[in-house]
Protein backbone atom coordinates (compact mmCIF):
# COMPACT_ATOMS: atom_id res chain seq x y z
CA UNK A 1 -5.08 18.43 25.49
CA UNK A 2 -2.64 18.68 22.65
CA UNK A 3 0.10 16.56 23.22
CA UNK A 4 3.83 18.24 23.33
CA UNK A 5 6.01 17.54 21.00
CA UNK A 6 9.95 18.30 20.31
CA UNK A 7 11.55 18.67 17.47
CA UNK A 8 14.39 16.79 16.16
CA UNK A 9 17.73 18.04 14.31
CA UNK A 10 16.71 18.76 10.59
CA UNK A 11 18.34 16.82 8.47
CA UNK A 12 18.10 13.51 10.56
CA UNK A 13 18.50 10.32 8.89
CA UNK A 14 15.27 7.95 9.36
CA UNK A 15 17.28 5.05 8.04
CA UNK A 16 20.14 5.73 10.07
CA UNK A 17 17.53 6.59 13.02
CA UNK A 18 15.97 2.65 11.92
CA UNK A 19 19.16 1.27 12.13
CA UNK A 20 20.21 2.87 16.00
CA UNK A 21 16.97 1.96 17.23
CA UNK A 22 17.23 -1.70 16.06
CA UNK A 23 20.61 -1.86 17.51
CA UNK A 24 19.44 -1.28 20.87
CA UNK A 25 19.03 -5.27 21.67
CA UNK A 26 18.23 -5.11 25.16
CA UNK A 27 14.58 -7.28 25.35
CA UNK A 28 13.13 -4.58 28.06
CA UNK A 29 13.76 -1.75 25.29
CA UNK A 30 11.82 -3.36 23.02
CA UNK A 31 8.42 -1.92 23.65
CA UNK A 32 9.72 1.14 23.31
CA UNK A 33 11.56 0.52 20.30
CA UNK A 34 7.98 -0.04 18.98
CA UNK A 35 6.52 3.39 19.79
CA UNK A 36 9.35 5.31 18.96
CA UNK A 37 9.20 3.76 15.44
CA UNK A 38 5.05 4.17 15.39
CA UNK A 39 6.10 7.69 16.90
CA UNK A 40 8.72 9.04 14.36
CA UNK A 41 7.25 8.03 11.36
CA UNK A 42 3.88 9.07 11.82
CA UNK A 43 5.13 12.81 12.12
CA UNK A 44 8.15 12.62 8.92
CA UNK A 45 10.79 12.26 11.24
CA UNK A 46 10.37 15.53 12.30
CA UNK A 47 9.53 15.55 16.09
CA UNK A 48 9.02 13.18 19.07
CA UNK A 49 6.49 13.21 22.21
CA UNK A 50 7.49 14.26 25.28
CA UNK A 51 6.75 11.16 27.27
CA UNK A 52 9.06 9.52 24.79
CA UNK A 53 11.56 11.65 24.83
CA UNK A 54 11.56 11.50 29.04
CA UNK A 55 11.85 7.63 28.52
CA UNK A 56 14.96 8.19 26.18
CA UNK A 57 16.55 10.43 29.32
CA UNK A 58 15.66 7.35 31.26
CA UNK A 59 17.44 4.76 29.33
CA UNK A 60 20.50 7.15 28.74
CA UNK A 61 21.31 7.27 32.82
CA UNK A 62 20.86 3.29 33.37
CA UNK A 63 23.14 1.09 35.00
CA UNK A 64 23.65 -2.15 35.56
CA UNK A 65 22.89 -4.84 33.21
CA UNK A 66 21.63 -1.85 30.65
CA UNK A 67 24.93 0.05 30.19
CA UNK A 68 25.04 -1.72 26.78
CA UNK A 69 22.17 0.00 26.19
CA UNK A 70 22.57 3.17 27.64
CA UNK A 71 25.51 4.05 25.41
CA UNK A 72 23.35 2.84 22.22
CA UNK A 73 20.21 5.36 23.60
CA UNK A 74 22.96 8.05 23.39
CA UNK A 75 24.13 7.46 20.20
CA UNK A 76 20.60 7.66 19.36
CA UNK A 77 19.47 10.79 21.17
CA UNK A 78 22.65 12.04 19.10
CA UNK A 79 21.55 11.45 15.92
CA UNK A 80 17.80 12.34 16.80
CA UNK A 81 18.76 15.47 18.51
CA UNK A 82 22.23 16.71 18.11
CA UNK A 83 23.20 16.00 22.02
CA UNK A 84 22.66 13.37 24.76
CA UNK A 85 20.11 13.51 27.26
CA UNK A 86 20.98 15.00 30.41
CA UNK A 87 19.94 13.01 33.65
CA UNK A 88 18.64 16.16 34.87
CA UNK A 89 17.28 19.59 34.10
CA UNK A 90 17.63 22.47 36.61
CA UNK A 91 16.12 20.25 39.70
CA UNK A 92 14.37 17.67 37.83
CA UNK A 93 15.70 14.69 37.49
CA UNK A 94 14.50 13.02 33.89
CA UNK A 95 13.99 9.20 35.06
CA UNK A 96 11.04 10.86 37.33
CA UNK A 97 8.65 11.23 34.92
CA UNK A 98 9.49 9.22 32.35
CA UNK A 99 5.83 7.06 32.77
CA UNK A 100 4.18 10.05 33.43
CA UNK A 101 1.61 11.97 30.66
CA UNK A 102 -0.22 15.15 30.31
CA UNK A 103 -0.89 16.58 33.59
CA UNK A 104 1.88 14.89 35.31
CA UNK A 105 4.35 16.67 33.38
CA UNK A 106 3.15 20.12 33.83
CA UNK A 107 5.95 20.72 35.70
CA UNK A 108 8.63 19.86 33.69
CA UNK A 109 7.44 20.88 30.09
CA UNK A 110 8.86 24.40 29.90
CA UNK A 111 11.85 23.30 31.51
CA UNK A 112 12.21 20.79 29.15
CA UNK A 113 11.61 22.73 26.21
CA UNK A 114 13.87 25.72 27.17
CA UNK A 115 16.47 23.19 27.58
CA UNK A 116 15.91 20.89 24.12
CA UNK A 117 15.92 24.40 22.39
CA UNK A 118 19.03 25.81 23.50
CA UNK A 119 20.95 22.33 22.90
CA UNK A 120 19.06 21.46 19.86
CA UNK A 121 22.04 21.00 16.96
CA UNK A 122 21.56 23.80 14.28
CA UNK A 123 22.66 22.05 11.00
């Protein structure tokens, strides 16, 4: 199965991308700081999986000792695509499926990608 993929604004910034994500300081983060980098610069800069992009909507809607890091995952959903993730779409709430892959997301994926293409910055 081809794996789904979303595409970010067009004229992001990968240094400015490099310096958001290393910002993000929170040790739990971390490995996921790792594949988003492996991620994003194997395809240009120009797209993101959709399991990563779930885990982003997770980390944007944390509280407790990760609100630091919430509010840096937002500036760099921002920058990546033009608008913060929402905690949900129609009924589904994000953080639910943010470990799950392929089939497990069935569900979700035209949801998600109706959504990411409306509020998708145009620049």
């Amino acid at each position: 199965m081809e794996q789904n993929r979303l595409n970010v604004r067009k004229r992001v910034s990968p240094d400015r991308v490099k310096e958001l994500l290393g910002g993000i300081g929170h040790r739990r983060f971390r490995p996921l700081q790792k594949e988003l980098i492996k991620d994003l610069e194997a395809e240009g800069f120009r797209s993101i999986a959709l399991e990563l992009y779930l885990r982003l909507a997770g980390w944007s809607h944390t509280g407790g000792t990760y609100v630091h890091a919430s509010a840096e995952v937002r500036a760099l959903c921002r920058e990546l695509f033009g608008y913060e993730l929402p905690e949900r779409i129609g009924t589904f709430a994000l953080k639910d499926f943010r470990y799950r892959t392929g089939a497990g997301l069935e569900k979700i994926v035209l949801e998600v990608f109706r959504y990411h293409a409306r509020h998708l910055a145009k620049d």
